[in-house]
PDB file of N, CA and C in Angstrom:
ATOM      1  N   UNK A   1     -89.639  36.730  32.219  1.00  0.00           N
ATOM      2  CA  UNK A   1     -90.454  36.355  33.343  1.00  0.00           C
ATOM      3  C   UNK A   1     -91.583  35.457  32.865  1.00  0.00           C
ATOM      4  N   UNK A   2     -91.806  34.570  33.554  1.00  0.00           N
ATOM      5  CA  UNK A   2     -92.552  33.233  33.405  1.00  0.00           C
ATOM      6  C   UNK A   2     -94.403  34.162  33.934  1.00  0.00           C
ATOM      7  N   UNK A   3     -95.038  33.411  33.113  1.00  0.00           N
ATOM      8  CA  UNK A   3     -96.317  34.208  33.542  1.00  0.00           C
ATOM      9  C   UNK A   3     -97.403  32.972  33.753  1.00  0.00           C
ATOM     10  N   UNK A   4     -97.865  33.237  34.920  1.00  0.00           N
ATOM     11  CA  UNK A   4     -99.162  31.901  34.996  1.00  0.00           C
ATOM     12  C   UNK A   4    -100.552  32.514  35.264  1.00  0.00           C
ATOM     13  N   UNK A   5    -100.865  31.585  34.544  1.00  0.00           N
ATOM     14  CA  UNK A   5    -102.879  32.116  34.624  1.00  0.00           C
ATOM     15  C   UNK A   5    -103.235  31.266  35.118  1.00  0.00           C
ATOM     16  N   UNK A   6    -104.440  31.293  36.094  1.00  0.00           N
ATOM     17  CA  UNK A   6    -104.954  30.137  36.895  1.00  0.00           C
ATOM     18  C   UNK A   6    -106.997  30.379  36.539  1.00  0.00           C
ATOM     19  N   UNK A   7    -106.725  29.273  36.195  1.00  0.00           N
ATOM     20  CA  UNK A   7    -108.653  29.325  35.456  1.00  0.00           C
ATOM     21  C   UNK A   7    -109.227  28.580  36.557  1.00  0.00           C
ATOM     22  N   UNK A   8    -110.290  28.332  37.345  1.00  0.00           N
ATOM     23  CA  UNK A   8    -111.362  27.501  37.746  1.00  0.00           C
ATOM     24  C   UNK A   8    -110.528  26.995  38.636  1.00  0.00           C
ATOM     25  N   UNK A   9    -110.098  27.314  39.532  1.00  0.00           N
ATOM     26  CA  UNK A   9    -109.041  26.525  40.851  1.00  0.00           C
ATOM     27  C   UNK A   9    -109.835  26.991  42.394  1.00  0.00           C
ATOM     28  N   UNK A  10    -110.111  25.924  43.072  1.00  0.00           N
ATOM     29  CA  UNK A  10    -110.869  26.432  44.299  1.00  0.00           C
ATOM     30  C   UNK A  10    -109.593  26.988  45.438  1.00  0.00           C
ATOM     31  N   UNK A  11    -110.389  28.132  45.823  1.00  0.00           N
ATOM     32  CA  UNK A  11    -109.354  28.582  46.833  1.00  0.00           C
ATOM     33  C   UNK A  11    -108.651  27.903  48.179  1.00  0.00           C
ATOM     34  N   UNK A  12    -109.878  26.856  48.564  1.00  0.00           N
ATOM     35  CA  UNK A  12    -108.557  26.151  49.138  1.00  0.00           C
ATOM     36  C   UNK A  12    -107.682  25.078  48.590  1.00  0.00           C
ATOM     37  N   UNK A  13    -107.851  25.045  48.018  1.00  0.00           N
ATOM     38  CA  UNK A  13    -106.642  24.113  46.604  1.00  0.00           C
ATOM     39  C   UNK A  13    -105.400  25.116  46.283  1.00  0.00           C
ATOM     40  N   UNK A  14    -105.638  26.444  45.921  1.00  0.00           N
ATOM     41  CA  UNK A  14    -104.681  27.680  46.070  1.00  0.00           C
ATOM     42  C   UNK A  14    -104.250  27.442  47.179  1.00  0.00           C
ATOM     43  N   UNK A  15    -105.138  27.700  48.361  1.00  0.00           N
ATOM     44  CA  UNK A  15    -104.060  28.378  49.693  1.00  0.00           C
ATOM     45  C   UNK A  15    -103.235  26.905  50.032  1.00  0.00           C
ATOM     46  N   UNK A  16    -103.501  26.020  49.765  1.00  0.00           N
ATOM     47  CA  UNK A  16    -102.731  24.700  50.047  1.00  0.00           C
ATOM     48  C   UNK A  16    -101.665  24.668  49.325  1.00  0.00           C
ATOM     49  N   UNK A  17    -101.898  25.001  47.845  1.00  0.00           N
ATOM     50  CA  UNK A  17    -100.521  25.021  47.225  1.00  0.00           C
ATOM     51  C   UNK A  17     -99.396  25.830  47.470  1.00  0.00           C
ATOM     52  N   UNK A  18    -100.105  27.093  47.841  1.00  0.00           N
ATOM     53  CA  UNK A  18     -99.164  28.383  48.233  1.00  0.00           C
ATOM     54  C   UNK A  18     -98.382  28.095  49.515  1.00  0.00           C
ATOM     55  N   UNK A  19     -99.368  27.694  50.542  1.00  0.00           N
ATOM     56  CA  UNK A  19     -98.996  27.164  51.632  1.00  0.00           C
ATOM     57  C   UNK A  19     -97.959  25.903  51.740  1.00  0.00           C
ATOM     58  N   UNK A  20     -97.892  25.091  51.474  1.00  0.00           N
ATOM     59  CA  UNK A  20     -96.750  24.056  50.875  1.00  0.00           C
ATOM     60  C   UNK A  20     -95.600  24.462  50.669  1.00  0.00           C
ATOM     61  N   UNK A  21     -95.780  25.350  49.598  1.00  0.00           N
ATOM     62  CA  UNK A  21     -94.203  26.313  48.536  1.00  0.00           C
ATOM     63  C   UNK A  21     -93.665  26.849  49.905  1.00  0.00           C
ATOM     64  N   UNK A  22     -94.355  28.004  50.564  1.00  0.00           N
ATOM     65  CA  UNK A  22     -93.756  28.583  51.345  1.00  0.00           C
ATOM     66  C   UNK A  22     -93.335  27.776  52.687  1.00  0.00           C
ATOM     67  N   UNK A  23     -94.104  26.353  53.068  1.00  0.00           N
ATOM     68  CA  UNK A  23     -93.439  25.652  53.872  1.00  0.00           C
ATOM     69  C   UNK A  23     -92.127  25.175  54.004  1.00  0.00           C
ATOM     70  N   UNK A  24     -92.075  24.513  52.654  1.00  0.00           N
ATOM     71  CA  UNK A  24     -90.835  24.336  52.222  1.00  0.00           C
ATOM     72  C   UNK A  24     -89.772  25.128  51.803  1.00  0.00           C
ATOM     73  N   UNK A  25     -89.819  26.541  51.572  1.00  0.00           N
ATOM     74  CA  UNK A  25     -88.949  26.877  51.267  1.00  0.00           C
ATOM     75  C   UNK A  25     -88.176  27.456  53.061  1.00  0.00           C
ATOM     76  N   UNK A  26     -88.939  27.902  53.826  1.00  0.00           N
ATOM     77  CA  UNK A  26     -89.026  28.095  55.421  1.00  0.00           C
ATOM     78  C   UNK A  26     -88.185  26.797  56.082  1.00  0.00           C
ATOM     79  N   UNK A  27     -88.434  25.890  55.436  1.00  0.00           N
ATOM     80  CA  UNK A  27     -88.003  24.383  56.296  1.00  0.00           C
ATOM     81  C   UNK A  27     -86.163  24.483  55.353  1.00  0.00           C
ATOM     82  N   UNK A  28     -86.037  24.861  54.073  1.00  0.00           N
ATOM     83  CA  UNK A  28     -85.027  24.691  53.706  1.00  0.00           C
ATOM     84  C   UNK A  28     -84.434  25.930  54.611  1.00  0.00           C
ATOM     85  N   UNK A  29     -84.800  26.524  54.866  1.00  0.00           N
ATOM     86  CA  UNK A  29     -83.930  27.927  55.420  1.00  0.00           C
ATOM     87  C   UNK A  29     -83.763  28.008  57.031  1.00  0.00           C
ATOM     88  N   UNK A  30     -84.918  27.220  57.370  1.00  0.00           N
ATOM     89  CA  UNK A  30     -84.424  27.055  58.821  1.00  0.00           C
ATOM     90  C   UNK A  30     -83.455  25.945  59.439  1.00  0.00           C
ATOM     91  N   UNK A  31     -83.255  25.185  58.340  1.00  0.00           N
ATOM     92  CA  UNK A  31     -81.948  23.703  58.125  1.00  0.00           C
ATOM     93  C   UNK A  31     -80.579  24.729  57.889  1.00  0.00           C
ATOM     94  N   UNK A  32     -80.814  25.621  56.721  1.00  0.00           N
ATOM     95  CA  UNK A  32     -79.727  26.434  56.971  1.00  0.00           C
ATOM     96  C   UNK A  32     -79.177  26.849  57.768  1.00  0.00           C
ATOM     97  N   UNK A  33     -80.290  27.801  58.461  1.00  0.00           N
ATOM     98  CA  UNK A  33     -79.810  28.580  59.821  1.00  0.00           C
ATOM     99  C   UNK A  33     -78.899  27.557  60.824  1.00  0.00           C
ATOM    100  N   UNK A  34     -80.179  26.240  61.135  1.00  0.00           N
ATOM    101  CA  UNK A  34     -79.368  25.860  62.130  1.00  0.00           C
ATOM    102  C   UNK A  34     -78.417  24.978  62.093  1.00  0.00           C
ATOM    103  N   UNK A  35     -78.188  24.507  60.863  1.00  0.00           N
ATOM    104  CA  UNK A  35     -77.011  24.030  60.708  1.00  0.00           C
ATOM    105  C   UNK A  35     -75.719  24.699  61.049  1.00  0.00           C
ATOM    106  N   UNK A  36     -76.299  26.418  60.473  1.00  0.00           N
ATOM    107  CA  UNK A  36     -75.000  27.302  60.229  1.00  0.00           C
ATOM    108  C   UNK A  36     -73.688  27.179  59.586  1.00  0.00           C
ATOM    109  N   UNK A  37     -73.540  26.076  58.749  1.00  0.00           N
ATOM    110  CA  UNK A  37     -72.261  25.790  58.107  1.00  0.00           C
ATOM    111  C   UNK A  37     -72.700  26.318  56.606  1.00  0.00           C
ATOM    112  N   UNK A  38     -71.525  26.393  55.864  1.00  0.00           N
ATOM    113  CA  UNK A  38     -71.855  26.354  54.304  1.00  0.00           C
ATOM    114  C   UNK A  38     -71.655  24.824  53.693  1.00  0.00           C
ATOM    115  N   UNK A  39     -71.427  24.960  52.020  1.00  0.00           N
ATOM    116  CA  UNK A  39     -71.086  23.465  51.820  1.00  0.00           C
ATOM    117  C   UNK A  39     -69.803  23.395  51.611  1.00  0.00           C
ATOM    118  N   UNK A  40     -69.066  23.886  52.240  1.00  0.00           N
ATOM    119  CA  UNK A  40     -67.198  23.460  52.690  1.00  0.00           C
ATOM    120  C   UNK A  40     -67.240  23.409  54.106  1.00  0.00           C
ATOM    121  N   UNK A  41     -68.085  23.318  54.797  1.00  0.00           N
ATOM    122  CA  UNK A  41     -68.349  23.168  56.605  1.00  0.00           C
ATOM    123  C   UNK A  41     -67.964  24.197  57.070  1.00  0.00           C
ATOM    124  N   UNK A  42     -67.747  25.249  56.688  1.00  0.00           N
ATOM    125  CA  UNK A  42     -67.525  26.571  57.242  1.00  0.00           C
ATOM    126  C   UNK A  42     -68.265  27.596  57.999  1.00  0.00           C
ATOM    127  N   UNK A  43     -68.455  27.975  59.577  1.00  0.00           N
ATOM    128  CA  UNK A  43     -69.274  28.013  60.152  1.00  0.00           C
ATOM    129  C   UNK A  43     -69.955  29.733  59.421  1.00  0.00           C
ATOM    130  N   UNK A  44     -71.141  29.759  59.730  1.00  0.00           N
ATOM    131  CA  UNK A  44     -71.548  31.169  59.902  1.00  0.00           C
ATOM    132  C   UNK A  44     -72.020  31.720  61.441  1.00  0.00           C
ATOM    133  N   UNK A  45     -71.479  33.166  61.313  1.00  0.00           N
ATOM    134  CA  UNK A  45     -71.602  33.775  62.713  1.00  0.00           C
ATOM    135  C   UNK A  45     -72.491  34.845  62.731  1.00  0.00           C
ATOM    136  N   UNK A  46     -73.437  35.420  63.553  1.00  0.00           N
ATOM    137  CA  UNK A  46     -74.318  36.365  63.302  1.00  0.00           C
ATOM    138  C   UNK A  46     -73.132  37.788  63.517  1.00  0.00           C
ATOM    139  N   UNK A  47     -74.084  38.784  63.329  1.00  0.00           N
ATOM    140  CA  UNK A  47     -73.057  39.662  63.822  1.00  0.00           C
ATOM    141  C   UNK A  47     -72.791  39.917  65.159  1.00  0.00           C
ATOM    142  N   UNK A  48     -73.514  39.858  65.894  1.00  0.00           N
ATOM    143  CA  UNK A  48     -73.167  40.009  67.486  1.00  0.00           C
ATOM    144  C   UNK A  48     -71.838  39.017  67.051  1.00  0.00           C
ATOM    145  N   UNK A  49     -71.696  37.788  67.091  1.00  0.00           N
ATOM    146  CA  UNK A  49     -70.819  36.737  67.489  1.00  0.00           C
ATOM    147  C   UNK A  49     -69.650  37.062  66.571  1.00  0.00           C
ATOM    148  N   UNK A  50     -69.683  37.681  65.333  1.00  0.00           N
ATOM    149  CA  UNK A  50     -68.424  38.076  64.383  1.00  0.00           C
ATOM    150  C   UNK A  50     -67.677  39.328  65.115  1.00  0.00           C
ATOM    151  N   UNK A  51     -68.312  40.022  65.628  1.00  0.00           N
ATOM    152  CA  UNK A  51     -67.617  40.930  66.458  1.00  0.00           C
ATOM    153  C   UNK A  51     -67.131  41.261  67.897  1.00  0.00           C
ATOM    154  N   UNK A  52     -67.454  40.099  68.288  1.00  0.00           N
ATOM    155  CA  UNK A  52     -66.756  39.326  69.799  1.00  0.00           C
ATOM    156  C   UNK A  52     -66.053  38.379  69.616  1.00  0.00           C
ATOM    157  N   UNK A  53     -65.779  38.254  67.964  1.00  0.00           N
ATOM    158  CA  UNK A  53     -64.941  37.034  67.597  1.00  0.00           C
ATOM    159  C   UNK A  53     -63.778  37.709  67.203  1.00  0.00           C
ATOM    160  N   UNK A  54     -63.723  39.040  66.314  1.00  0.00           N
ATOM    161  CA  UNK A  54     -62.682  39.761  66.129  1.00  0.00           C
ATOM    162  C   UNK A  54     -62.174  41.295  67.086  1.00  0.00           C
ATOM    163  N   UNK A  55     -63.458  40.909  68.599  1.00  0.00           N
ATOM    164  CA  UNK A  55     -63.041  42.569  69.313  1.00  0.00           C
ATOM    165  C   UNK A  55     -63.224  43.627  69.015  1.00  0.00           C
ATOM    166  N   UNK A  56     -64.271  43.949  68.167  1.00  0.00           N
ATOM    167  CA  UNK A  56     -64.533  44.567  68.041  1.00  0.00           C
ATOM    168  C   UNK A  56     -66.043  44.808  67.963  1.00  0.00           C
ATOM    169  N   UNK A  57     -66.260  46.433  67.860  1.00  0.00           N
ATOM    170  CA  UNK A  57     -67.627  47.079  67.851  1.00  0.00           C
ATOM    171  C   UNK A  57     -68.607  46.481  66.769  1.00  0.00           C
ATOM    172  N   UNK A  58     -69.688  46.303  67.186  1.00  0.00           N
ATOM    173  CA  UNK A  58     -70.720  45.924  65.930  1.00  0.00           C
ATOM    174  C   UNK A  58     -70.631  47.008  64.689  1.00  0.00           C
ATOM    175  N   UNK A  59     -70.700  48.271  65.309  1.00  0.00           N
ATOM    176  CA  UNK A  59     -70.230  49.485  64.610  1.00  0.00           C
ATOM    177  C   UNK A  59     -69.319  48.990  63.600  1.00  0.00           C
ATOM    178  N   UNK A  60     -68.523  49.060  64.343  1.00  0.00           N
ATOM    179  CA  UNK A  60     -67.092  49.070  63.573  1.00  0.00           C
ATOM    180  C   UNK A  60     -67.375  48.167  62.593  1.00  0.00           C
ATOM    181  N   UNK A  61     -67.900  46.621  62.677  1.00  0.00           N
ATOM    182  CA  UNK A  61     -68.327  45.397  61.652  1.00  0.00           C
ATOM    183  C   UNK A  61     -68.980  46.107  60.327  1.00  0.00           C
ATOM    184  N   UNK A  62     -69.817  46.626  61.208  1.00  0.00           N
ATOM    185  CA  UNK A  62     -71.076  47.223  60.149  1.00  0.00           C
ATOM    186  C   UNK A  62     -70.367  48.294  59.051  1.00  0.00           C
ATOM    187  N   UNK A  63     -69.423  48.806  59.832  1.00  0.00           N
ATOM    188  CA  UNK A  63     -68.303  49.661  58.451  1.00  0.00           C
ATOM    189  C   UNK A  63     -67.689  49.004  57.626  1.00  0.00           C
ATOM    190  N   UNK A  64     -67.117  48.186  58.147  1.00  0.00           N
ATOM    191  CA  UNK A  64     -66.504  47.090  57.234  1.00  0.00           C
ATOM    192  C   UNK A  64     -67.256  46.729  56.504  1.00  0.00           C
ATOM    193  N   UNK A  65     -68.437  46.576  56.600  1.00  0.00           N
ATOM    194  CA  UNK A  65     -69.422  45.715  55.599  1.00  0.00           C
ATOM    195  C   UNK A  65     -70.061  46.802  55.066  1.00  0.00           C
ATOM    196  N   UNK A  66     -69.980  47.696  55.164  1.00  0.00           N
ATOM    197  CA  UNK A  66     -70.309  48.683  54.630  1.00  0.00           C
ATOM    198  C   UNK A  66     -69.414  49.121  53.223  1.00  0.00           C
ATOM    199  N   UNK A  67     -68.739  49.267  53.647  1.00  0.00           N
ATOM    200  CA  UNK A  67     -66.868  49.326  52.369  1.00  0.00           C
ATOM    201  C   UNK A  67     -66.788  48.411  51.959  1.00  0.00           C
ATOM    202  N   UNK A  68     -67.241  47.340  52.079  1.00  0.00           N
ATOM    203  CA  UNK A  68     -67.125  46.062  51.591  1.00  0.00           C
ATOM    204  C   UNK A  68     -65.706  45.327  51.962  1.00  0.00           C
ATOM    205  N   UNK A  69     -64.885  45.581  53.120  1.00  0.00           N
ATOM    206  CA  UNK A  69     -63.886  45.635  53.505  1.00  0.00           C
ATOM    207  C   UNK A  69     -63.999  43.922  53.790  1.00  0.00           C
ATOM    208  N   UNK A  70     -64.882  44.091  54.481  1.00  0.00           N
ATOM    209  CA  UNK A  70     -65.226  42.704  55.464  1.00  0.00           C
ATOM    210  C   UNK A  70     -67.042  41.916  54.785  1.00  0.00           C
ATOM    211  N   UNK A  71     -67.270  41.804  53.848  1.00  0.00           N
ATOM    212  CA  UNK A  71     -69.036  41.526  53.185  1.00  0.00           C
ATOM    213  C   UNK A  71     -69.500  40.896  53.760  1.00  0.00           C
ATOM    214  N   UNK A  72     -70.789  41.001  54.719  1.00  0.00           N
ATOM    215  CA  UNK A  72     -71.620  39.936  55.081  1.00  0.00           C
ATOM    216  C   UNK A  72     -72.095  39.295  53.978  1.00  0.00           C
ATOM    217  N   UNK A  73     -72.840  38.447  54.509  1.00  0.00           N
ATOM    218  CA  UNK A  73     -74.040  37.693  53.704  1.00  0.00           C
ATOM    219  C   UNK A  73     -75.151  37.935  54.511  1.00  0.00           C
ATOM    220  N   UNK A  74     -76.177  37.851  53.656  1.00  0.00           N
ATOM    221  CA  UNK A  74     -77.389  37.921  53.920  1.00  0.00           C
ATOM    222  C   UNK A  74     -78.339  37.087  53.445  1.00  0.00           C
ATOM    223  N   UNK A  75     -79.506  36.496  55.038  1.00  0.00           N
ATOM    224  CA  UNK A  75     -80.159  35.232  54.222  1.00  0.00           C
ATOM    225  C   UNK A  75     -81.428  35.466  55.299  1.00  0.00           C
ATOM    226  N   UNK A  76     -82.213  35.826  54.548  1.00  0.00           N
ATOM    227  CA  UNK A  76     -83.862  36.326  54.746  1.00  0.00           C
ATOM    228  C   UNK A  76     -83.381  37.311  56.024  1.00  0.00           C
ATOM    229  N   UNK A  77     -82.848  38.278  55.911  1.00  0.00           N
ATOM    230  CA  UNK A  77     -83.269  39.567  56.563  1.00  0.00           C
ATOM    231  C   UNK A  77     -81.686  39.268  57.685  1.00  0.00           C
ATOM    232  N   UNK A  78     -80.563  38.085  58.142  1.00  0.00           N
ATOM    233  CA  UNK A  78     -80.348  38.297  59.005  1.00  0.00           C
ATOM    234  C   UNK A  78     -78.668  38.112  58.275  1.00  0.00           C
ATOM    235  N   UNK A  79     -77.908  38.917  58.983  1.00  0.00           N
ATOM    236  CA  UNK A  79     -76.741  39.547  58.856  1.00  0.00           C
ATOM    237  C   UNK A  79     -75.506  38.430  59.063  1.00  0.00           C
ATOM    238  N   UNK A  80     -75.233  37.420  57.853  1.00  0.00           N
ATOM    239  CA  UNK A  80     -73.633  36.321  58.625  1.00  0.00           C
ATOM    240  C   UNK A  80     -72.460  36.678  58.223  1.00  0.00           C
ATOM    241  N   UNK A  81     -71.713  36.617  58.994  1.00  0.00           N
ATOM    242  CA  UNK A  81     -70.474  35.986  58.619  1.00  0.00           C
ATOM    243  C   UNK A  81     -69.655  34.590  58.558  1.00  0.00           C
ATOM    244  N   UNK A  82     -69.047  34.540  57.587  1.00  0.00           N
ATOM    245  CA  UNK A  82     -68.076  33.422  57.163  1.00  0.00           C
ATOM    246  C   UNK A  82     -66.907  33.660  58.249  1.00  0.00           C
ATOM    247  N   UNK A  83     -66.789  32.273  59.198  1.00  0.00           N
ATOM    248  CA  UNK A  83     -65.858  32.256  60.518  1.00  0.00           C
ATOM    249  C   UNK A  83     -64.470  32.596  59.436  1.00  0.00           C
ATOM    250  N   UNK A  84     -64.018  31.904  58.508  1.00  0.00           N
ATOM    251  CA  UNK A  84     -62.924  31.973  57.410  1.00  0.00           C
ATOM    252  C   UNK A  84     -63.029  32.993  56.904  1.00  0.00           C
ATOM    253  N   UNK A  85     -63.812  34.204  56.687  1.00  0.00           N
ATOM    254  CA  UNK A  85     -63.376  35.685  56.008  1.00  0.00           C
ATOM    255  C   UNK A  85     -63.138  35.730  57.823  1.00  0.00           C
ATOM    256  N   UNK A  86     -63.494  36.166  58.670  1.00  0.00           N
ATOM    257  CA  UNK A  86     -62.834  36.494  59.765  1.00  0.00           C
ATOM    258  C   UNK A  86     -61.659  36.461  60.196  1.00  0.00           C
ATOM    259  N   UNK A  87     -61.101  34.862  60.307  1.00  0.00           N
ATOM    260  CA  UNK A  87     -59.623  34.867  60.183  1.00  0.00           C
ATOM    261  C   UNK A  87     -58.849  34.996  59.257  1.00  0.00           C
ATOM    262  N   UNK A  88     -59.320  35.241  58.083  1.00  0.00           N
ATOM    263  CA  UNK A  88     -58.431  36.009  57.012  1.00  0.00           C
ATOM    264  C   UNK A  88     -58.182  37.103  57.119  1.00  0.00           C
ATOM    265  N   UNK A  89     -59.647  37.543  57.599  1.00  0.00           N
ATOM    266  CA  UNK A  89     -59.415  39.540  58.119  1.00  0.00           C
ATOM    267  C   UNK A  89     -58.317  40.063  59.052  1.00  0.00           C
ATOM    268  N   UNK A  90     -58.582  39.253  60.218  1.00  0.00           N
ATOM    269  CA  UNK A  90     -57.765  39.020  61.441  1.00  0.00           C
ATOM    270  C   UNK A  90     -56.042  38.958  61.228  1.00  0.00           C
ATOM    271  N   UNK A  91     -55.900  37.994  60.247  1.00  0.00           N
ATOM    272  CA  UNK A  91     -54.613  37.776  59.956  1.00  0.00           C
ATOM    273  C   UNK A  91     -53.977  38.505  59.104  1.00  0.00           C
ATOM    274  N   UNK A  92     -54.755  39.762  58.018  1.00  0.00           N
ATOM    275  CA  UNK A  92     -54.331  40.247  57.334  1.00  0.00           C
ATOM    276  C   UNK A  92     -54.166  42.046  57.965  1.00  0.00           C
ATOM    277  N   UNK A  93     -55.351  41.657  59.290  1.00  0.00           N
ATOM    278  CA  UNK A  93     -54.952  43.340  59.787  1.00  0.00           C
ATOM    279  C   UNK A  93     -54.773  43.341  61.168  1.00  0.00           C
ATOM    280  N   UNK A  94     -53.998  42.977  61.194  1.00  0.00           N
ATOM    281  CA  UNK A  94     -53.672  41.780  63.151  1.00  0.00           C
ATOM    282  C   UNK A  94     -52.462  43.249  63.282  1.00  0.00           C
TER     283      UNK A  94
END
């Protein structure tokens, strides 16, 4: 682990820098979200929408991903699925 010491830095020079980092990293993640693709163009689905996509219970999703049957992803707190693990799922337990 990388360790930084900060000597003689005025605090709003800090909160600007801090403020920045976390802008940007917010702006990269909200391009994510709404893009919703990965980098093979593959959509992501929240879970409400993965489980009106395969008919089933959120429940039921949430087991699957639970067993690791079916794995979400997870990206700052919110629950996707890969539209392509879906129809793989689909087609393998149809």
């Amino acid at each position: 682990m990388r360790k930084l010491q900060v000597y003689d830095i005025d605090l709003e020079v800090f909160k600007s820098i801090i403020g920045n980092a976390v802008a940007k990293v917010l702006q990269e993640n909200r391009e994510l979200l709404n893009d919703s693709r990965n980098e093979s163009g593959d959509k992501y689905l929240s879970r409400k929408e993965a489980a009106e996509f395969l008919r089933i219970s959120e429940t039921t999703l949430w087991n699957l991903d639970k067993t690791q049957v079916l794995p979400a992803k997870r990206l700052n707190g919110k629950v996707l699925y890969l539209k392509s693990d879906l129809l793989n799922f689909s087609k393998t337990n149809a």
